[in-house]
PDB file of N, CA and C in Angstrom:
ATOM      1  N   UNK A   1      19.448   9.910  -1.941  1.00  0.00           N
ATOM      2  CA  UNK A   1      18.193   9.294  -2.327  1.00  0.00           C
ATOM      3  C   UNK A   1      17.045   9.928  -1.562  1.00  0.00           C
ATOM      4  N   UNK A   2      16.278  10.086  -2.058  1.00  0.00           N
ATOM      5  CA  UNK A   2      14.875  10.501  -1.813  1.00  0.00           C
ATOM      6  C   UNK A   2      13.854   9.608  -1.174  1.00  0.00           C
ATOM      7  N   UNK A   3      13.038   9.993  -0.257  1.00  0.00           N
ATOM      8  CA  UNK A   3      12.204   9.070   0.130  1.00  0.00           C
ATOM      9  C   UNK A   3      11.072   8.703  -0.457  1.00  0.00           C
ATOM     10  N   UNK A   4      10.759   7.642  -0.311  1.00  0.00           N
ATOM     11  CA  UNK A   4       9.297   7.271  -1.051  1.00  0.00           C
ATOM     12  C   UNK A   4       7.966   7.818  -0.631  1.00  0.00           C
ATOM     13  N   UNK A   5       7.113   8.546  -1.397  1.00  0.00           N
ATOM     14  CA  UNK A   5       5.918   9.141  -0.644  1.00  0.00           C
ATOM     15  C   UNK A   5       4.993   8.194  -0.353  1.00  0.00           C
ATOM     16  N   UNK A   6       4.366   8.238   0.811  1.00  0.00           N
ATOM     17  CA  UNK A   6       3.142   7.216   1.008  1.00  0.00           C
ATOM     18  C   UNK A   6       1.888   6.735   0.171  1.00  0.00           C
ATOM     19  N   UNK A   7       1.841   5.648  -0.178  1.00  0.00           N
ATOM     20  CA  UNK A   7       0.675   5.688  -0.668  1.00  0.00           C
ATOM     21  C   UNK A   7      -0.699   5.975  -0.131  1.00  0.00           C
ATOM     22  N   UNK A   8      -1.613   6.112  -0.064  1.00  0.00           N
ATOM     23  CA  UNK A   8      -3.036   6.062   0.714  1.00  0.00           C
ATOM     24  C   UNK A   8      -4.038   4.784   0.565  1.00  0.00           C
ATOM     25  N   UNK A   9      -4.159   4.266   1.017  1.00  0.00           N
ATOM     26  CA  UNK A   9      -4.462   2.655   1.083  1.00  0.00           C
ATOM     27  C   UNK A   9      -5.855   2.903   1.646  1.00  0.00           C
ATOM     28  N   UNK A  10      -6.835   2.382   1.061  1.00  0.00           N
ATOM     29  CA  UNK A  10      -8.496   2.559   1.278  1.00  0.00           C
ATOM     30  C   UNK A  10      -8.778   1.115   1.834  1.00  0.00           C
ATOM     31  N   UNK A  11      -9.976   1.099   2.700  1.00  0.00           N
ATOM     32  CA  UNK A  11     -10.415  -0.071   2.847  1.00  0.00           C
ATOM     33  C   UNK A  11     -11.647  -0.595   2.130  1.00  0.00           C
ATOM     34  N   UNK A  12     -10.915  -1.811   1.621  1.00  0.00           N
ATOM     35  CA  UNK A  12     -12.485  -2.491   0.877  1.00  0.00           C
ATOM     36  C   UNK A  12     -13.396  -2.306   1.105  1.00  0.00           C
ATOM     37  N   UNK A  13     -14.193  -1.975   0.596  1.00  0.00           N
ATOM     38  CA  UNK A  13     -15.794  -1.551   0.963  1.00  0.00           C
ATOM     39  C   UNK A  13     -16.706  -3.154   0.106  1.00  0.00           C
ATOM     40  N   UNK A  14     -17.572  -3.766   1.459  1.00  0.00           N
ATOM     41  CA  UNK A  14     -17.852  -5.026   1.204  1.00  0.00           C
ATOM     42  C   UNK A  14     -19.363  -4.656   0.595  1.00  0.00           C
ATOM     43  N   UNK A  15     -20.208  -5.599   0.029  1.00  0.00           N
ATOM     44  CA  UNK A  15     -21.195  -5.331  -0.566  1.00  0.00           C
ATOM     45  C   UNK A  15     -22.357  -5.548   0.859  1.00  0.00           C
ATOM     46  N   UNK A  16     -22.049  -5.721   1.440  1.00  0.00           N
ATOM     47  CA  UNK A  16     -23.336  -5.641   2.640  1.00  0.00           C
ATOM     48  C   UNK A  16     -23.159  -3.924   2.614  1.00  0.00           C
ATOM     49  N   UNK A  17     -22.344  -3.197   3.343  1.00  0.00           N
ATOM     50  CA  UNK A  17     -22.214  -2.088   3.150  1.00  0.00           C
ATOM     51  C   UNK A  17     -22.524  -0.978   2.450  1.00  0.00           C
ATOM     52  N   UNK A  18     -22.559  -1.408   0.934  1.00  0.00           N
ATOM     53  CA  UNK A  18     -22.563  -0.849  -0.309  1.00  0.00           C
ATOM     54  C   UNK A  18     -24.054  -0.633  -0.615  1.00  0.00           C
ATOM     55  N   UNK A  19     -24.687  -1.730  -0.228  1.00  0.00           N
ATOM     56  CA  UNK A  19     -26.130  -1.955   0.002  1.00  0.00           C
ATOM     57  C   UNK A  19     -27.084  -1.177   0.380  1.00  0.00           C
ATOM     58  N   UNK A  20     -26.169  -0.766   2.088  1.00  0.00           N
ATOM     59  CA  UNK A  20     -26.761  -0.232   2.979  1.00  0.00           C
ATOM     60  C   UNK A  20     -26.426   1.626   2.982  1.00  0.00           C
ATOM     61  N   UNK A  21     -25.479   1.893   2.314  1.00  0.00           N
ATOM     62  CA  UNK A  21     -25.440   3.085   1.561  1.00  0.00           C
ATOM     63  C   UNK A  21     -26.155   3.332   0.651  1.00  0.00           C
ATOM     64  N   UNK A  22     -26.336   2.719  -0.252  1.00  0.00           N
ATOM     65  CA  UNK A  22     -27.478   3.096  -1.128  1.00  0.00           C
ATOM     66  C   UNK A  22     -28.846   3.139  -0.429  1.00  0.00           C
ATOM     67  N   UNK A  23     -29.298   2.476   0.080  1.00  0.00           N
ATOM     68  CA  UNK A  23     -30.675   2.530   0.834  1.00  0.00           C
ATOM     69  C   UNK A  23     -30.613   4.262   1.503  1.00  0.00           C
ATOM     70  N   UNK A  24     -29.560   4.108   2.345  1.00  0.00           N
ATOM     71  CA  UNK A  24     -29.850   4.967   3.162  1.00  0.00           C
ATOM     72  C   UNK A  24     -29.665   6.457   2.429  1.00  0.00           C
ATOM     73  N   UNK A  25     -28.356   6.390   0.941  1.00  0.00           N
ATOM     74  CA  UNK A  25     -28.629   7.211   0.171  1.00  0.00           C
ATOM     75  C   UNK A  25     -29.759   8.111  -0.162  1.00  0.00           C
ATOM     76  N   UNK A  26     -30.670   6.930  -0.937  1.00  0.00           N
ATOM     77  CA  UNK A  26     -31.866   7.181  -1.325  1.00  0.00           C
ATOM     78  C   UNK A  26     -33.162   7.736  -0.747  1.00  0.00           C
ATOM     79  N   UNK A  27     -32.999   7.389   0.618  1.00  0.00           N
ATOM     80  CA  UNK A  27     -33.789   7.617   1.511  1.00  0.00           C
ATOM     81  C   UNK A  27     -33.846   8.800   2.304  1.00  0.00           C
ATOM     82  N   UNK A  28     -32.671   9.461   1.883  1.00  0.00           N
ATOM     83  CA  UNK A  28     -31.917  10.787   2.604  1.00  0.00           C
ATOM     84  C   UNK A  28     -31.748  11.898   1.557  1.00  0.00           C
ATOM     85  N   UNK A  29     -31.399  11.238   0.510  1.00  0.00           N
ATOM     86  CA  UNK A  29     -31.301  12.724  -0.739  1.00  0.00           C
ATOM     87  C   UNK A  29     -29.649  13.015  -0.703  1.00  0.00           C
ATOM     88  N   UNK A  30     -28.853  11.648  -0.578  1.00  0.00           N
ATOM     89  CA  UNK A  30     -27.766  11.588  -0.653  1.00  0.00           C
ATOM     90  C   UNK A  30     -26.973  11.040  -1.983  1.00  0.00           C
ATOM     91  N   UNK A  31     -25.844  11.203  -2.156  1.00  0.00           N
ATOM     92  CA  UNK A  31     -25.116  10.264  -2.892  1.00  0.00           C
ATOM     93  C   UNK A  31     -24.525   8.962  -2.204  1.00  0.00           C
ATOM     94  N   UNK A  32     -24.079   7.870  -3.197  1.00  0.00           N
ATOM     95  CA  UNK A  32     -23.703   6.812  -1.988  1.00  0.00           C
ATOM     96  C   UNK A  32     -22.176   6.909  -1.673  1.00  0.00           C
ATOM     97  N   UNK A  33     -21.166   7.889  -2.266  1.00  0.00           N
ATOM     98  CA  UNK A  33     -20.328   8.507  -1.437  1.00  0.00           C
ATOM     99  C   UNK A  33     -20.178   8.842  -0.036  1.00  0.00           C
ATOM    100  N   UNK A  34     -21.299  10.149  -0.282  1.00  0.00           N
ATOM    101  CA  UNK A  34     -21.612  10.567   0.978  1.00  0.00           C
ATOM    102  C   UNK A  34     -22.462   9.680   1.906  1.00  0.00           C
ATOM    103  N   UNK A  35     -23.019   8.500   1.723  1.00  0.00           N
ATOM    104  CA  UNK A  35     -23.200   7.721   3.140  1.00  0.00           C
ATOM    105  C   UNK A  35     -22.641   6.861   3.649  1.00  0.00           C
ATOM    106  N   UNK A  36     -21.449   6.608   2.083  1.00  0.00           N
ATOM    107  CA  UNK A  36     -20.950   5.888   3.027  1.00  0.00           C
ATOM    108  C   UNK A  36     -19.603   6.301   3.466  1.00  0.00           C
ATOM    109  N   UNK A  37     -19.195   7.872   3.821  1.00  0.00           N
ATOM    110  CA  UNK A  37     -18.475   8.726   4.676  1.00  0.00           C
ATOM    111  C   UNK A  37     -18.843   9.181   5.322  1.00  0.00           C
ATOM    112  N   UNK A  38     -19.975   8.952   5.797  1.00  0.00           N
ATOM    113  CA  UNK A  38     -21.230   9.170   7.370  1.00  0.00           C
ATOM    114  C   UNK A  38     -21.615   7.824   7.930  1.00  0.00           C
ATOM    115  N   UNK A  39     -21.209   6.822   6.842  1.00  0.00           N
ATOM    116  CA  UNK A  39     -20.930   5.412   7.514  1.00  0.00           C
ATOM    117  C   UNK A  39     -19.513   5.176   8.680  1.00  0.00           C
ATOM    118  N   UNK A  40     -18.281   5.753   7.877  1.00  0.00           N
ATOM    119  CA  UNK A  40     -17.243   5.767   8.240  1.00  0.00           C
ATOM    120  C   UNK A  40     -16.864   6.614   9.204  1.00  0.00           C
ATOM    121  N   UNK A  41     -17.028   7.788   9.376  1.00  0.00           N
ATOM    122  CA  UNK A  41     -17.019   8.608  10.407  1.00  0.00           C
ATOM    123  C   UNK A  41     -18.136   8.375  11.533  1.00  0.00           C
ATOM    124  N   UNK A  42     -19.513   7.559  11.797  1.00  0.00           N
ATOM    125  CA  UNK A  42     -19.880   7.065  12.665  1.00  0.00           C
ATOM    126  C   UNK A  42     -19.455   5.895  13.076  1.00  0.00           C
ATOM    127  N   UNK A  43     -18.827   5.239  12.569  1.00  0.00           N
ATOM    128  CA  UNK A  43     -18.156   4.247  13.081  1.00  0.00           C
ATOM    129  C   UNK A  43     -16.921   4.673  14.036  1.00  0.00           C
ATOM    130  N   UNK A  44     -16.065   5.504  13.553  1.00  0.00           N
ATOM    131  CA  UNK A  44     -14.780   5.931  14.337  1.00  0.00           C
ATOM    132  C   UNK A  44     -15.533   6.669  15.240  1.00  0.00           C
ATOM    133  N   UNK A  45     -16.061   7.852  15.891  1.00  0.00           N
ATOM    134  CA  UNK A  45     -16.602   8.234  16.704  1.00  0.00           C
ATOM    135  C   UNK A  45     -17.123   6.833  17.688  1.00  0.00           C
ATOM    136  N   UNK A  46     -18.168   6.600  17.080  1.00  0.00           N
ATOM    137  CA  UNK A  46     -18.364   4.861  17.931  1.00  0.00           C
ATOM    138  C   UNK A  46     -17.152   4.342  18.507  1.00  0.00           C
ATOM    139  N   UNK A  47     -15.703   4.351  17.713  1.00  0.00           N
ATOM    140  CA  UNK A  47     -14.765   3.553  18.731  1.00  0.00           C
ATOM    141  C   UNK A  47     -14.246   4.206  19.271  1.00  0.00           C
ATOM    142  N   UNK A  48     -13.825   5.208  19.053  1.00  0.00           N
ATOM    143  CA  UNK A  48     -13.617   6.358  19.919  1.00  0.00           C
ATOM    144  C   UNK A  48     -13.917   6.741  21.337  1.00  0.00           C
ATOM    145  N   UNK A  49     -15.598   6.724  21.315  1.00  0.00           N
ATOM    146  CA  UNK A  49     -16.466   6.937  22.244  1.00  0.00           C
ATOM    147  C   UNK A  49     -15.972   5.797  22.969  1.00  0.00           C
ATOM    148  N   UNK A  50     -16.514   4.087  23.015  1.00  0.00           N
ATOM    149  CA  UNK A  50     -16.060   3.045  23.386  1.00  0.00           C
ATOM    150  C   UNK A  50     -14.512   3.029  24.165  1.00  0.00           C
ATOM    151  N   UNK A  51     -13.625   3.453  23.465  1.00  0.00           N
ATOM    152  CA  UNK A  51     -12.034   3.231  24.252  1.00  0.00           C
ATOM    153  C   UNK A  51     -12.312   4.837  25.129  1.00  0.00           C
ATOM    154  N   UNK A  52     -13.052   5.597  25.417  1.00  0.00           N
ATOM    155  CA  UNK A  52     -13.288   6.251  26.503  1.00  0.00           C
ATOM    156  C   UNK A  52     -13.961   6.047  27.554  1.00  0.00           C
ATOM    157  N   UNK A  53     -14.711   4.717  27.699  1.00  0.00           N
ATOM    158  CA  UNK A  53     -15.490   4.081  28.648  1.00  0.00           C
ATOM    159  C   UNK A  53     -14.246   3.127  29.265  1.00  0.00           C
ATOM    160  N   UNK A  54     -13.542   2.462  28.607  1.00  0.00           N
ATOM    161  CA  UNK A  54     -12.654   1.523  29.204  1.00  0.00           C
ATOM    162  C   UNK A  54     -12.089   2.445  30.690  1.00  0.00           C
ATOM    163  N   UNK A  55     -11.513   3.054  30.700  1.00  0.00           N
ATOM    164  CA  UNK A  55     -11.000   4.308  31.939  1.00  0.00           C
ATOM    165  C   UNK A  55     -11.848   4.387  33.090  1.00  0.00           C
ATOM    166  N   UNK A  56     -12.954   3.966  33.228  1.00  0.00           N
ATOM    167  CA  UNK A  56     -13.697   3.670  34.616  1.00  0.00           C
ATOM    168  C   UNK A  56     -13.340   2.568  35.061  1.00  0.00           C
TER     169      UNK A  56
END
């Protein structure tokens, strides 16, 4: 038997969010794709950054 391939599981994207991509879309000369994968990748950097302060 063969193994099962993973699915890729997205996270809900809530309408406060959705909101705030479009604004910032519009305001930038973006799509709301692309802000809100400059939403998502500033966020992980942010925790990122954060669990590197814990170590002092």
């Amino acid at each position: 038997m063969g193994k099962k391939a993973k699915q890729s599981r997205e996270e809900p994207i809530d309408r406060e969010r959705v909101a705030e991509a479009d604004f910032y879309a519009r305001r930038c000369g973006l799509t709301r794709d692309e802000a809100l994968k400059l939403f998502k990748e500033a966020s992980t950097s942010k925790s990122q950054a954060a669990g590197k302060g814990k170590d002092r």
